[in-house]
C-alpha atoms as a PDB file:
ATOM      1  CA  UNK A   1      -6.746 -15.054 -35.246  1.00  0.00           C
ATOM      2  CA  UNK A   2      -4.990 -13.687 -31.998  1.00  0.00           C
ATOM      3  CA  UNK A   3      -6.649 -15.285 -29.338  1.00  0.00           C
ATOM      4  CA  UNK A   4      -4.659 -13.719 -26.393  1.00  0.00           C
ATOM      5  CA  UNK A   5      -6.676 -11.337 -23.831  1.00  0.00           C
ATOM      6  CA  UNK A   6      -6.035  -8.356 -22.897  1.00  0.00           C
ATOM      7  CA  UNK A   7      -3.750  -8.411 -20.334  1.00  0.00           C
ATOM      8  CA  UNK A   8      -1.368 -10.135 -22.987  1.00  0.00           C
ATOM      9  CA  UNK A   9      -1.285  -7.596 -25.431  1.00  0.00           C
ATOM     10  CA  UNK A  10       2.246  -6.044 -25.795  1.00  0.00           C
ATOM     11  CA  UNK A  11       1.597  -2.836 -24.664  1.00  0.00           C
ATOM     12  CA  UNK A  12      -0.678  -3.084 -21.566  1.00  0.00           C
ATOM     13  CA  UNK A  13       2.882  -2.302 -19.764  1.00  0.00           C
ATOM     14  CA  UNK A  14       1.773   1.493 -20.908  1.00  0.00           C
ATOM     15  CA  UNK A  15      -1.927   1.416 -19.613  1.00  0.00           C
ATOM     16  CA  UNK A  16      -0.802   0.273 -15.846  1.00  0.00           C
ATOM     17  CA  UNK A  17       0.583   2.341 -13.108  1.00  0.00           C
ATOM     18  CA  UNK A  18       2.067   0.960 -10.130  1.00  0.00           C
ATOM     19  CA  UNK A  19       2.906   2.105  -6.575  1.00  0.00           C
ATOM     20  CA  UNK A  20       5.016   0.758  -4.150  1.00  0.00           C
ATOM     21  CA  UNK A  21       4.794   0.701  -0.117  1.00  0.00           C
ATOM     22  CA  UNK A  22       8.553   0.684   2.355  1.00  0.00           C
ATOM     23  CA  UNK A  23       8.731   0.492   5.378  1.00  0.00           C
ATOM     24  CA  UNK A  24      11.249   2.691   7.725  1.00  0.00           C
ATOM     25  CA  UNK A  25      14.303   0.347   8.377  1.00  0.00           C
ATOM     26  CA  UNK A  26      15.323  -0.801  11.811  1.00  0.00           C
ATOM     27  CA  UNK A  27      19.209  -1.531  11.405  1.00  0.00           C
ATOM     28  CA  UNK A  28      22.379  -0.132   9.010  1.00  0.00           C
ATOM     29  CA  UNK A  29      21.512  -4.101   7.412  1.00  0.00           C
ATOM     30  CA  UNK A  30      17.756  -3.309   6.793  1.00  0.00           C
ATOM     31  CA  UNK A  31      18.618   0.284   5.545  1.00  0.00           C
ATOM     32  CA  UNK A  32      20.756  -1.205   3.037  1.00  0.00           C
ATOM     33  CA  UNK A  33      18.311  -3.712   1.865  1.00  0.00           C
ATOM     34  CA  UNK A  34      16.004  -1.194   1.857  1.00  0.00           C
ATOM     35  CA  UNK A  35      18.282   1.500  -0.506  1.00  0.00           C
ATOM     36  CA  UNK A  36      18.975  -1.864  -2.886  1.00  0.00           C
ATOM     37  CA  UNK A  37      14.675  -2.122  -3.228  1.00  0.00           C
ATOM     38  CA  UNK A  38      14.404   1.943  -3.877  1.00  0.00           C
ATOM     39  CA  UNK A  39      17.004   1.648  -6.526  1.00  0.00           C
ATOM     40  CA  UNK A  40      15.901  -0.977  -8.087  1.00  0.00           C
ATOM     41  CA  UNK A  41      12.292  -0.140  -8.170  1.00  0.00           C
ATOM     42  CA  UNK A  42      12.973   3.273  -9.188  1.00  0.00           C
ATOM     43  CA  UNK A  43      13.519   2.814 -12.700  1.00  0.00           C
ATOM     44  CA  UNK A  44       9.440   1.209 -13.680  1.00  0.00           C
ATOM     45  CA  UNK A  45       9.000   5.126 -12.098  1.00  0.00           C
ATOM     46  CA  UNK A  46       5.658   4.137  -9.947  1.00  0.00           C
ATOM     47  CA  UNK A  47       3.127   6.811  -9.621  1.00  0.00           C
ATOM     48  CA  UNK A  48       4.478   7.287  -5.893  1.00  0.00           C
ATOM     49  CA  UNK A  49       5.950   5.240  -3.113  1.00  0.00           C
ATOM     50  CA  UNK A  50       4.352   4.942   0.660  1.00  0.00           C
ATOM     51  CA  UNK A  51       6.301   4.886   3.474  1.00  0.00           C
ATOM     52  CA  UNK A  52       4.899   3.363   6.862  1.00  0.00           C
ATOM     53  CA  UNK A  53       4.595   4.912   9.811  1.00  0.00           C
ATOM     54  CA  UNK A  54       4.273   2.703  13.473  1.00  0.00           C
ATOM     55  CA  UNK A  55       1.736   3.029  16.337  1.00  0.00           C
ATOM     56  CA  UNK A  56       1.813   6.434  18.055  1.00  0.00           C
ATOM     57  CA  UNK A  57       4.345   7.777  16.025  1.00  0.00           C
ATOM     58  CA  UNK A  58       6.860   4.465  16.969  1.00  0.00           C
ATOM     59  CA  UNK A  59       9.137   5.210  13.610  1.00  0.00           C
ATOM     60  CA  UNK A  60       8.257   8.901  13.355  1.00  0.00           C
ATOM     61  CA  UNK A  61      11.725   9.518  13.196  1.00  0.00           C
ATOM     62  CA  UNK A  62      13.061   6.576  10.871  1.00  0.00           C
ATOM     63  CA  UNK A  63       9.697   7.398   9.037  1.00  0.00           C
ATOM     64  CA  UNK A  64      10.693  11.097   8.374  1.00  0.00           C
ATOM     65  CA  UNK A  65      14.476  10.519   7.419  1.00  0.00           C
ATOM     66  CA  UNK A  66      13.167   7.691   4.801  1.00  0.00           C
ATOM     67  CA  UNK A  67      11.077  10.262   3.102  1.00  0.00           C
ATOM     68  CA  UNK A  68      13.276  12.971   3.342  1.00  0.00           C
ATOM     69  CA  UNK A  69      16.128  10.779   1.516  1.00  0.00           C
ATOM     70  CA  UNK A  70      13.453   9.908  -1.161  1.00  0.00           C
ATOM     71  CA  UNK A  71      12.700  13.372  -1.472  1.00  0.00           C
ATOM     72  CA  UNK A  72      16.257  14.321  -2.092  1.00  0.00           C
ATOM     73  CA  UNK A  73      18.134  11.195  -3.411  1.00  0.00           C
ATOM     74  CA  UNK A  74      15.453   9.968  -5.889  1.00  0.00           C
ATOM     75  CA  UNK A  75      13.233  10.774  -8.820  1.00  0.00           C
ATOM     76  CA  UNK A  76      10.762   9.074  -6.560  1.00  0.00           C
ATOM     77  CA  UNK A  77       7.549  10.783  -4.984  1.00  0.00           C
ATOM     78  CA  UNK A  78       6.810   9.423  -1.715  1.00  0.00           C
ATOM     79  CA  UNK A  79       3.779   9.754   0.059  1.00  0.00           C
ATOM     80  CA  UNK A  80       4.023  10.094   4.305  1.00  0.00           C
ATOM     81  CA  UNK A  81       1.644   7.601   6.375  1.00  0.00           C
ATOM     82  CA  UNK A  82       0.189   8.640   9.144  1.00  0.00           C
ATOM     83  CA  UNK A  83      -2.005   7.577  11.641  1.00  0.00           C
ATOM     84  CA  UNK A  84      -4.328   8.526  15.387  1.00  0.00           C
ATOM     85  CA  UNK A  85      -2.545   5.790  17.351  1.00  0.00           C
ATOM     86  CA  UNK A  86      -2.032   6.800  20.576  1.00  0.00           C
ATOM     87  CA  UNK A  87      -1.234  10.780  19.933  1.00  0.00           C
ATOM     88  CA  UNK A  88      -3.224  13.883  20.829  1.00  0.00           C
ATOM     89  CA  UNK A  89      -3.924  16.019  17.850  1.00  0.00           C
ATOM     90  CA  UNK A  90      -1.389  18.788  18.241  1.00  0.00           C
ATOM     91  CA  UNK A  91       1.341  16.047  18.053  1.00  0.00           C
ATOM     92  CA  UNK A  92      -0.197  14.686  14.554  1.00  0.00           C
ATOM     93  CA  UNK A  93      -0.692  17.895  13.210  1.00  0.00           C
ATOM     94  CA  UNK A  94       3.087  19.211  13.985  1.00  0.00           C
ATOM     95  CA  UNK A  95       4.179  15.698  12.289  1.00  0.00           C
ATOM     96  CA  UNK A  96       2.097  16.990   9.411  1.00  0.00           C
ATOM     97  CA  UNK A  97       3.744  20.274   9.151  1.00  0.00           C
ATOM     98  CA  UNK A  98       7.153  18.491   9.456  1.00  0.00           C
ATOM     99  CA  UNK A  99       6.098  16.671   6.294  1.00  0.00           C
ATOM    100  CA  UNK A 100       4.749  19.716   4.722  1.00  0.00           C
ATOM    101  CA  UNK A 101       8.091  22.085   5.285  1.00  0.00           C
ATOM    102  CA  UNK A 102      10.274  19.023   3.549  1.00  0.00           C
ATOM    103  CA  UNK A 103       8.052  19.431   0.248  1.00  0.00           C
ATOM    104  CA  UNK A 104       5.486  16.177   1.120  1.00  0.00           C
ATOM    105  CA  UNK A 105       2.046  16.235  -0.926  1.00  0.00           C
ATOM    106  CA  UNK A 106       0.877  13.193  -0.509  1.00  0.00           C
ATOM    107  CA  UNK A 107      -0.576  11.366   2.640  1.00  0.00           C
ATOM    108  CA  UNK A 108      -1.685   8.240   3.322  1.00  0.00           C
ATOM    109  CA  UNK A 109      -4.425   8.666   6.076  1.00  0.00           C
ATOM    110  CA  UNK A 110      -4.692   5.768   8.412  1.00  0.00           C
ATOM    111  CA  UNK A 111      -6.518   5.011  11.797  1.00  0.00           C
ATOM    112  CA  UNK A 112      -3.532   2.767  12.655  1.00  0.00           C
ATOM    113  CA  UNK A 113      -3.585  -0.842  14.204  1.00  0.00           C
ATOM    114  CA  UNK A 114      -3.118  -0.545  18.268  1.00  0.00           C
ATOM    115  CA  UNK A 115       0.125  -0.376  19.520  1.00  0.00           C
ATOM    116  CA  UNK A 116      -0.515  -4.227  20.980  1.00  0.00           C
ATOM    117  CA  UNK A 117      -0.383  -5.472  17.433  1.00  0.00           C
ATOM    118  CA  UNK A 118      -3.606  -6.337  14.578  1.00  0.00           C
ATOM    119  CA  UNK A 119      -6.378  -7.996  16.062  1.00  0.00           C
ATOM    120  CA  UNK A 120      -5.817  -6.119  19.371  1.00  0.00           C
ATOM    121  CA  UNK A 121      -8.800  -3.763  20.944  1.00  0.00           C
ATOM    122  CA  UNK A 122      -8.717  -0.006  19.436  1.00  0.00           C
ATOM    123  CA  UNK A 123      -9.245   3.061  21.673  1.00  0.00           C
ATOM    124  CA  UNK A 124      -9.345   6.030  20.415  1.00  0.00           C
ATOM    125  CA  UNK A 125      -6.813   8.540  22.494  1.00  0.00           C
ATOM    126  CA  UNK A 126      -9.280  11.132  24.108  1.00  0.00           C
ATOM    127  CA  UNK A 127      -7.419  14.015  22.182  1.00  0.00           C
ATOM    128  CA  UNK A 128      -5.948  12.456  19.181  1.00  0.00           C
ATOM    129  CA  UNK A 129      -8.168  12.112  16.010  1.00  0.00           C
ATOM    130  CA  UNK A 130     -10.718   9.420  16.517  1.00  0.00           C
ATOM    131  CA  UNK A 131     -10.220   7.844  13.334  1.00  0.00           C
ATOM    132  CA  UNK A 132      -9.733   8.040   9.214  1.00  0.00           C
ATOM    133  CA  UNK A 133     -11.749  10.677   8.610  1.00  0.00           C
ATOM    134  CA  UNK A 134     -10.831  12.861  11.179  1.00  0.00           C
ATOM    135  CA  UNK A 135      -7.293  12.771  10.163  1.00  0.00           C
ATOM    136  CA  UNK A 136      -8.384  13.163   6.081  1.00  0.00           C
ATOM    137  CA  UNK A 137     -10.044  16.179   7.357  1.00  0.00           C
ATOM    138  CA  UNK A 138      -7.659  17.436   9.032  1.00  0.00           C
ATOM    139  CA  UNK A 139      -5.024  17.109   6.448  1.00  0.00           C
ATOM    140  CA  UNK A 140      -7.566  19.168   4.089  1.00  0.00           C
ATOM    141  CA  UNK A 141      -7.438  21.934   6.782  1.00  0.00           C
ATOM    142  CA  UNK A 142      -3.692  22.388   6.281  1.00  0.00           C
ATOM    143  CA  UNK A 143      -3.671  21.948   2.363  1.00  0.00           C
ATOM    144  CA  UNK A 144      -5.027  20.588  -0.760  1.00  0.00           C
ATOM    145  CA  UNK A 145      -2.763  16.902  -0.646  1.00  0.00           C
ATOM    146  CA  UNK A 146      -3.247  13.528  -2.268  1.00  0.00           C
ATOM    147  CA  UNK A 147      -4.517  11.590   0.084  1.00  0.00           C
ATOM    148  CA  UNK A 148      -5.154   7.658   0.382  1.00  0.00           C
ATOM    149  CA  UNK A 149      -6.836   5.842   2.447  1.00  0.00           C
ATOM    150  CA  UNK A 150      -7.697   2.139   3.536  1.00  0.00           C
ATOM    151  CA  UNK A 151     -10.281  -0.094   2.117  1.00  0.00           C
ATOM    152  CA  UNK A 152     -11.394  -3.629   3.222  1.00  0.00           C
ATOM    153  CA  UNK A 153     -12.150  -6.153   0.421  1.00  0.00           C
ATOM    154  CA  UNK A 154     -13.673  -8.403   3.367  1.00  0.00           C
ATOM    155  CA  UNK A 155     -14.563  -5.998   5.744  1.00  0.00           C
ATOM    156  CA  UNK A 156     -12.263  -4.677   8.487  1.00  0.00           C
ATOM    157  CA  UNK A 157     -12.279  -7.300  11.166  1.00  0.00           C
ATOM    158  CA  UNK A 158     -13.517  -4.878  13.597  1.00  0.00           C
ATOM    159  CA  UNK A 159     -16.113  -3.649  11.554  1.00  0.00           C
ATOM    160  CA  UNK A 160     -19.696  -5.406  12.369  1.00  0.00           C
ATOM    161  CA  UNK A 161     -20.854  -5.441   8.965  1.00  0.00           C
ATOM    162  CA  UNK A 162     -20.292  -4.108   5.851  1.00  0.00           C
ATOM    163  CA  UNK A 163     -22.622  -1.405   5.395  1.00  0.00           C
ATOM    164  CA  UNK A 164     -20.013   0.003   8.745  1.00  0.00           C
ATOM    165  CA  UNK A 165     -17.444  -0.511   7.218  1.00  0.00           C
ATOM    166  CA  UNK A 166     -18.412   1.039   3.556  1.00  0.00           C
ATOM    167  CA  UNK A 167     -19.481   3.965   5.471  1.00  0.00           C
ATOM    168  CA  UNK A 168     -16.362   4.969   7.257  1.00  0.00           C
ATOM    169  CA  UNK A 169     -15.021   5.331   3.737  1.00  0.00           C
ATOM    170  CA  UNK A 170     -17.563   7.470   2.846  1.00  0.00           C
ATOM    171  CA  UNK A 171     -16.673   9.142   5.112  1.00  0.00           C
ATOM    172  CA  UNK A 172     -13.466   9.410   4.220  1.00  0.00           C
ATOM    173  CA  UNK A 173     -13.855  10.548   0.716  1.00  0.00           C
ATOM    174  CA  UNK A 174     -15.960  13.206   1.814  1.00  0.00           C
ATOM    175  CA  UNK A 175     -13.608  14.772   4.170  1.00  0.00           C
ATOM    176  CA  UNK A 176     -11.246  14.482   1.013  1.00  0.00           C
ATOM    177  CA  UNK A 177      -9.988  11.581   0.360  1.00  0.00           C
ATOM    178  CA  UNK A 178      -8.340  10.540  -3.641  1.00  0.00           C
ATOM    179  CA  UNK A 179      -8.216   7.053  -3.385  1.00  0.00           C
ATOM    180  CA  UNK A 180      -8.657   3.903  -1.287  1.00  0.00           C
ATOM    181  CA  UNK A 181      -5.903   1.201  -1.554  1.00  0.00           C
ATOM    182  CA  UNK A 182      -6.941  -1.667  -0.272  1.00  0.00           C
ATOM    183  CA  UNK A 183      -5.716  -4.369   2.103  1.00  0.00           C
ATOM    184  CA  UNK A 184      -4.289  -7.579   0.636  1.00  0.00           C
ATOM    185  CA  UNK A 185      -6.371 -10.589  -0.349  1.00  0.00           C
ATOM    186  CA  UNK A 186      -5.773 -13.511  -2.658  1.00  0.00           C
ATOM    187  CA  UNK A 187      -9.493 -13.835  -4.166  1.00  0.00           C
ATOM    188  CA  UNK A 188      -9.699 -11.373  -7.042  1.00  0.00           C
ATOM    189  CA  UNK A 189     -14.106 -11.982  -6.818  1.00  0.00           C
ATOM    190  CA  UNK A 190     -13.917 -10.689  -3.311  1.00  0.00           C
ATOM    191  CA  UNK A 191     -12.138  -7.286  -4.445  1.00  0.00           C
ATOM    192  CA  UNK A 192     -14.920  -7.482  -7.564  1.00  0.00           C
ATOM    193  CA  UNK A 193     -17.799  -7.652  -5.653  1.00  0.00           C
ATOM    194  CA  UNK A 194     -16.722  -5.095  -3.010  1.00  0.00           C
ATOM    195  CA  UNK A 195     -16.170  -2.064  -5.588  1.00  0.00           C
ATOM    196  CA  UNK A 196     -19.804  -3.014  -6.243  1.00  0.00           C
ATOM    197  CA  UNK A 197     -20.503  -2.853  -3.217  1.00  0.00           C
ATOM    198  CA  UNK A 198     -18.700   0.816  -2.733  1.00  0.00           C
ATOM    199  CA  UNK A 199     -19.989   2.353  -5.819  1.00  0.00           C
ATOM    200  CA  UNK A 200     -23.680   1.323  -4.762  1.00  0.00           C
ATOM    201  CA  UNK A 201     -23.024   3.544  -2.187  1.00  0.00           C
ATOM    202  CA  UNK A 202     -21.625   6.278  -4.121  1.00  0.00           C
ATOM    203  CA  UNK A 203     -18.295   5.926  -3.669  1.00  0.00           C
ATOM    204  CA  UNK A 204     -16.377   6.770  -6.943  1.00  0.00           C
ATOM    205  CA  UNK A 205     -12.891   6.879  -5.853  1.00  0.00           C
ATOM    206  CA  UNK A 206     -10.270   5.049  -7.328  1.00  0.00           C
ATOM    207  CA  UNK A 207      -9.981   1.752  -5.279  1.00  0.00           C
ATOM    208  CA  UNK A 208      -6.964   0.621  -5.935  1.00  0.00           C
ATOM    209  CA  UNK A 209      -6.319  -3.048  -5.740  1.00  0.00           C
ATOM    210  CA  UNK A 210      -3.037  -3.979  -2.839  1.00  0.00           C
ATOM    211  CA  UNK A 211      -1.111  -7.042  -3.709  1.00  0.00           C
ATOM    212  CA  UNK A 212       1.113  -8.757  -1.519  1.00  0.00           C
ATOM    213  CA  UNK A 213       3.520 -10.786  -3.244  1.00  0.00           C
ATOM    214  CA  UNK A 214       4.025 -13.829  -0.724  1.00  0.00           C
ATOM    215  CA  UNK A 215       7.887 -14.012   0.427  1.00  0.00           C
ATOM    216  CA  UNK A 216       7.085 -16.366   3.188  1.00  0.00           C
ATOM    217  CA  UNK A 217       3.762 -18.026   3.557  1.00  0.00           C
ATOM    218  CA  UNK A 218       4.005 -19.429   6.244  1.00  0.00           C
ATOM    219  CA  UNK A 219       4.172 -15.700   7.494  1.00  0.00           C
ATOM    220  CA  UNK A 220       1.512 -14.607   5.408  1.00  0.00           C
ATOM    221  CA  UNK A 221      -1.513 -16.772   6.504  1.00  0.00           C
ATOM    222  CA  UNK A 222      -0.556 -15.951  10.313  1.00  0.00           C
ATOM    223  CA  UNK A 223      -0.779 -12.605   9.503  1.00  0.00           C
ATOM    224  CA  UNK A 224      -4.117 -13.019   7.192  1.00  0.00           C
ATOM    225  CA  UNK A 225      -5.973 -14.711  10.219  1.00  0.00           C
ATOM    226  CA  UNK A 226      -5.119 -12.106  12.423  1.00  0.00           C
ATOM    227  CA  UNK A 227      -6.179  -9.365   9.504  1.00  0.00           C
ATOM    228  CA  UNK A 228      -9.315 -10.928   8.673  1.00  0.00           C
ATOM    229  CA  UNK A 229      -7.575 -11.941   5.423  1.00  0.00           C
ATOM    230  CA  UNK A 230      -8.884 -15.237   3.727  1.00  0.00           C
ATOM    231  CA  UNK A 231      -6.268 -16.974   2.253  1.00  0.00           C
ATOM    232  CA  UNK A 232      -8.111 -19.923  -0.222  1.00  0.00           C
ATOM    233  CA  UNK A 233      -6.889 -23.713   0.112  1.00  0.00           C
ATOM    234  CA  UNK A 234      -5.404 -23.305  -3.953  1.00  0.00           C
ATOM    235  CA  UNK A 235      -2.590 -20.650  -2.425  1.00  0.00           C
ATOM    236  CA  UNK A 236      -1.709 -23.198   0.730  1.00  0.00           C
ATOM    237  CA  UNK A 237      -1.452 -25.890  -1.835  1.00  0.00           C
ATOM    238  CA  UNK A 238       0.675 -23.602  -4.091  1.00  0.00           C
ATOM    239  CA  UNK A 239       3.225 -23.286  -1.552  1.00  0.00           C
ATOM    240  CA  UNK A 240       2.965 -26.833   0.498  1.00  0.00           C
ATOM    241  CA  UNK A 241       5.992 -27.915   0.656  1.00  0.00           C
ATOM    242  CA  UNK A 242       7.961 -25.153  -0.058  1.00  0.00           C
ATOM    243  CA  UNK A 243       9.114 -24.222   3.474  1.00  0.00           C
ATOM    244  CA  UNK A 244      12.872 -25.126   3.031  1.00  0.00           C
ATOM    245  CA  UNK A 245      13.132 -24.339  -0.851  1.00  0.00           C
ATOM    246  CA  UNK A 246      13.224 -20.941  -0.999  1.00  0.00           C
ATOM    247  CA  UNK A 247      14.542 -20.782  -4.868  1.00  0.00           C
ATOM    248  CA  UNK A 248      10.972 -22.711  -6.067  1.00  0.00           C
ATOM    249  CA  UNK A 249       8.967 -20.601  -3.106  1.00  0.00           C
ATOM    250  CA  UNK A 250      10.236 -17.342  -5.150  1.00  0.00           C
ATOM    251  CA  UNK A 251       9.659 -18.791  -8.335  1.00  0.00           C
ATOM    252  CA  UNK A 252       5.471 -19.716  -7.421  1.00  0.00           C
ATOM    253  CA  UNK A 253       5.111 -16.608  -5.480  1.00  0.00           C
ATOM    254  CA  UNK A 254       6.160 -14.384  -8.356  1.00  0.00           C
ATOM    255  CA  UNK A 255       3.780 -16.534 -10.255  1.00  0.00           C
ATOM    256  CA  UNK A 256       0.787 -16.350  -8.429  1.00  0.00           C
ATOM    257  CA  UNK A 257       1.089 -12.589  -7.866  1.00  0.00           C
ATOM    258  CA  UNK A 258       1.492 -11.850 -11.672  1.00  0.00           C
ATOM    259  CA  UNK A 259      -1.621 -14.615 -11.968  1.00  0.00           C
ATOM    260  CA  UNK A 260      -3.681 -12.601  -9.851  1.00  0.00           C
ATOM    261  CA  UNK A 261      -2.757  -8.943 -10.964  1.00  0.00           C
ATOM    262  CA  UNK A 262      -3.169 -10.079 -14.876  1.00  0.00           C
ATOM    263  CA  UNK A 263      -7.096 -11.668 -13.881  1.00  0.00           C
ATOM    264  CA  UNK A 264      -7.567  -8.127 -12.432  1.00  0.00           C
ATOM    265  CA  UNK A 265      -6.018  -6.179 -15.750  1.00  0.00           C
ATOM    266  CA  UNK A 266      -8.847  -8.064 -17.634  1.00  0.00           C
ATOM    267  CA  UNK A 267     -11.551  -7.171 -15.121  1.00  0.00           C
ATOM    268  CA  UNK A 268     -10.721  -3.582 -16.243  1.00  0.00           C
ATOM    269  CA  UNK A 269      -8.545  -2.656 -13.406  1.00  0.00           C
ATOM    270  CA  UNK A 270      -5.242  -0.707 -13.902  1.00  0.00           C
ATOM    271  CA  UNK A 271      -4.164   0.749 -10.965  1.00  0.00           C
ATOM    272  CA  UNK A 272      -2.283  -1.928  -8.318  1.00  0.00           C
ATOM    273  CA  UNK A 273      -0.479  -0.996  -5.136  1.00  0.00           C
ATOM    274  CA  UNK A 274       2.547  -3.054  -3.568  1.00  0.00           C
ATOM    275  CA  UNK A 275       3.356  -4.107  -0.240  1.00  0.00           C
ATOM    276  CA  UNK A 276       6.946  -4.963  -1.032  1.00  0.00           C
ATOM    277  CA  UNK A 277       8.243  -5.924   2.465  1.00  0.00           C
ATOM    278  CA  UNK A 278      11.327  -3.996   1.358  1.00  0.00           C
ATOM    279  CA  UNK A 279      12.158  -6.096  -1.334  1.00  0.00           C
ATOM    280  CA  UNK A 280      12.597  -5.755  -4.990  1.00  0.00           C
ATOM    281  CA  UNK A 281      12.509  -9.100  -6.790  1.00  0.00           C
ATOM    282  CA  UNK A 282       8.697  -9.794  -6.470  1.00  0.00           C
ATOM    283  CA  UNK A 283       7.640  -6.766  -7.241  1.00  0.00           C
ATOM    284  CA  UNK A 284       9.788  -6.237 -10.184  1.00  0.00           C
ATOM    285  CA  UNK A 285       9.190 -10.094 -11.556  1.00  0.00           C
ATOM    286  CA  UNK A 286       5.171  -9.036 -11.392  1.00  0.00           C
ATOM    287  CA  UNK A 287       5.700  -5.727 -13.168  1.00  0.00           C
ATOM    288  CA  UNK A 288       7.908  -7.200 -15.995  1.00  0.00           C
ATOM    289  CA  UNK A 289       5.541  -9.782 -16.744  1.00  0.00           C
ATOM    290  CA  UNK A 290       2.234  -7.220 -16.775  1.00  0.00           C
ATOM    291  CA  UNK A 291       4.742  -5.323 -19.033  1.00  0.00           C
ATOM    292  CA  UNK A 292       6.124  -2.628 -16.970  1.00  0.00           C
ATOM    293  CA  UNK A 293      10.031  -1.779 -18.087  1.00  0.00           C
ATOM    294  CA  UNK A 294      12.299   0.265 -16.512  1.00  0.00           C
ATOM    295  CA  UNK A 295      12.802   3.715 -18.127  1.00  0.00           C
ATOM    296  CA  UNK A 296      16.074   5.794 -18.806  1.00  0.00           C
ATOM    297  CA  UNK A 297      16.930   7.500 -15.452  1.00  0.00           C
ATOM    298  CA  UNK A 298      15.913  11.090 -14.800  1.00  0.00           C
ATOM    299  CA  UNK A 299      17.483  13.917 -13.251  1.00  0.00           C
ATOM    300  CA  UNK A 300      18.353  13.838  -9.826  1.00  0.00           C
ATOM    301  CA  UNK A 301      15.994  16.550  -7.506  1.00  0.00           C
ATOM    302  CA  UNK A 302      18.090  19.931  -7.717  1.00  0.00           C
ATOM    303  CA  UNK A 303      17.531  19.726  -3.298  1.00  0.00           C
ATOM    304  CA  UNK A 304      19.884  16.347  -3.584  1.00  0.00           C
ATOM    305  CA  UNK A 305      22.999  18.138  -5.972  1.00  0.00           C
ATOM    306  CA  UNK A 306      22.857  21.057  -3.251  1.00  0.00           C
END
């Protein structure tokens, strides 16, 4: 008798899809890592890769260049963040159109963190888009793009409850929205019980699980306390220890990440986004073992041999 669930069988490699989020590079040394990730990742050909865009428009520039070399250099598809930090509309919808005349279709919609960092107080700019919906909406205006948004698995940590914070995405999908990807978290019965939660409300939008493979953790639980992000006592104790051993600290990081991504294949889910941190190793080490191979390479876009 084969005993082995389902996310063990040889060919749920074929059933997943993948995406992957990069972030604009600062430096010629970041760039490079950067270029090293894309090509690497490029082969397990993800559904699309997101590239991040900073408060009021702070990497509009590096953020545009890094999808317009996708566009051109790749096979890849990448989808443009934006957000309503600190920008009057007329400057967010020329970005859009920027986006638009290089050949970008797909979005990803955000209200944006304030320039002051997560955790800092949000005010909307008196002429910009207020928030998420707005700007879904007003991508919809322009034309008919895939758009993804942000979901909370544990509410957004300004949000005063969750029946707030389950109707802002409402909102969001009604204005237009395809999907939700959701913010990292380490408990798999948190993201469970939230889709519950969503489709109670009528919310039938793919919500697609985000996993954030844990390159440093010291890093990571500084950054989950700020997020609102609960990271359980079993992950500390994973990694205690661990500080100055980077080899092992890559070694239980790739396993936790492909622990928690195979629990969620058997909960029926099949659909997982990446936050990389512009590098490749994790992320690849996760999809090989949920059985995601690279394929033979494509053509090259016709717009990168001219």
């Amino acid at each position: 008798m084969n005993n082995f669930g389902f996310s063990r069988r040889p060919d749920i490699g074929g059933k997943v899809s993948v995406s992957f989020e990069f972030f604009p590079p600062k430096s010629e040394e970041m760039e490079a890592r950067l270029w090293d990730t894309v090509t690497r990742l490029e082969p397990l050909q993800p559904e699309f890769v997101s590239v991040t865009y900073g408060a009021g428009g702070s990497t509009r520039e590096r953020t545009a260049r890094t999808v317009k070399r996708i566009l051109t250099e790749t096979t890849l598809t990448p989808a443009a963040h934006l957000t309503c930090v600190d920008a009057v509309r007329g400057e967010i919808d020329k970005v859009i159109g920027e986006f638009v005349d290089m050949g970008v279709t797909r979005f990803v919609a955000l209200r944006g963190d304030p320039v002051e960092g997560v955790g800092a107080c949000y005010r909307p700019h008196p002429g910009g888009y207020a928030n998420g919906a707005e700007l879904v909406g007003a991508l919809k205006k322009v034309g008919d793009f895939d758009i993804s948004v942000s979901a909370y698995p544990e509410k957004h940590p300004e949000s005063p409850d969750f029946a707030t914070d389950i109707d802002m995405l409402k909102r969001k999908v009604d204005n237009g929205a395809t999907r939700a990807i959701t913010q990292f978290f380490f408990d798999n019965d948190l993201y469970e019980r939230y889709v519950e939660r969503v489709r109670r409300a009528g919310i039938y939008v793919p919500i697609v699980p985000g996993v954030l493979p844990v390159h440093n953790f010291t890093q990571v639980a500084r950054f989950s306390e700020r997020a609102g992000a609960h990271v359980p006592a079993w992950l500390a104790e994973r990694f205690d220890g661990l500080q100055d051993d980077p080899q092992t600290h890559a070694l239980v990081a790739a396993a936790v990440a492909a622990e928690q991504v195979l629990d969620l294949v058997e909960r029926g889910v099949d659909d997982f986004h990446f936050y990389t941190m512009n590098r490749a190793d994790l992320s690849l080490a996760i999809c090989h073992m949920i059985g995601i191979r690279a394929q033979a390479a494509k053509a090259v876009p016709s717009s990168a041999a001219a």
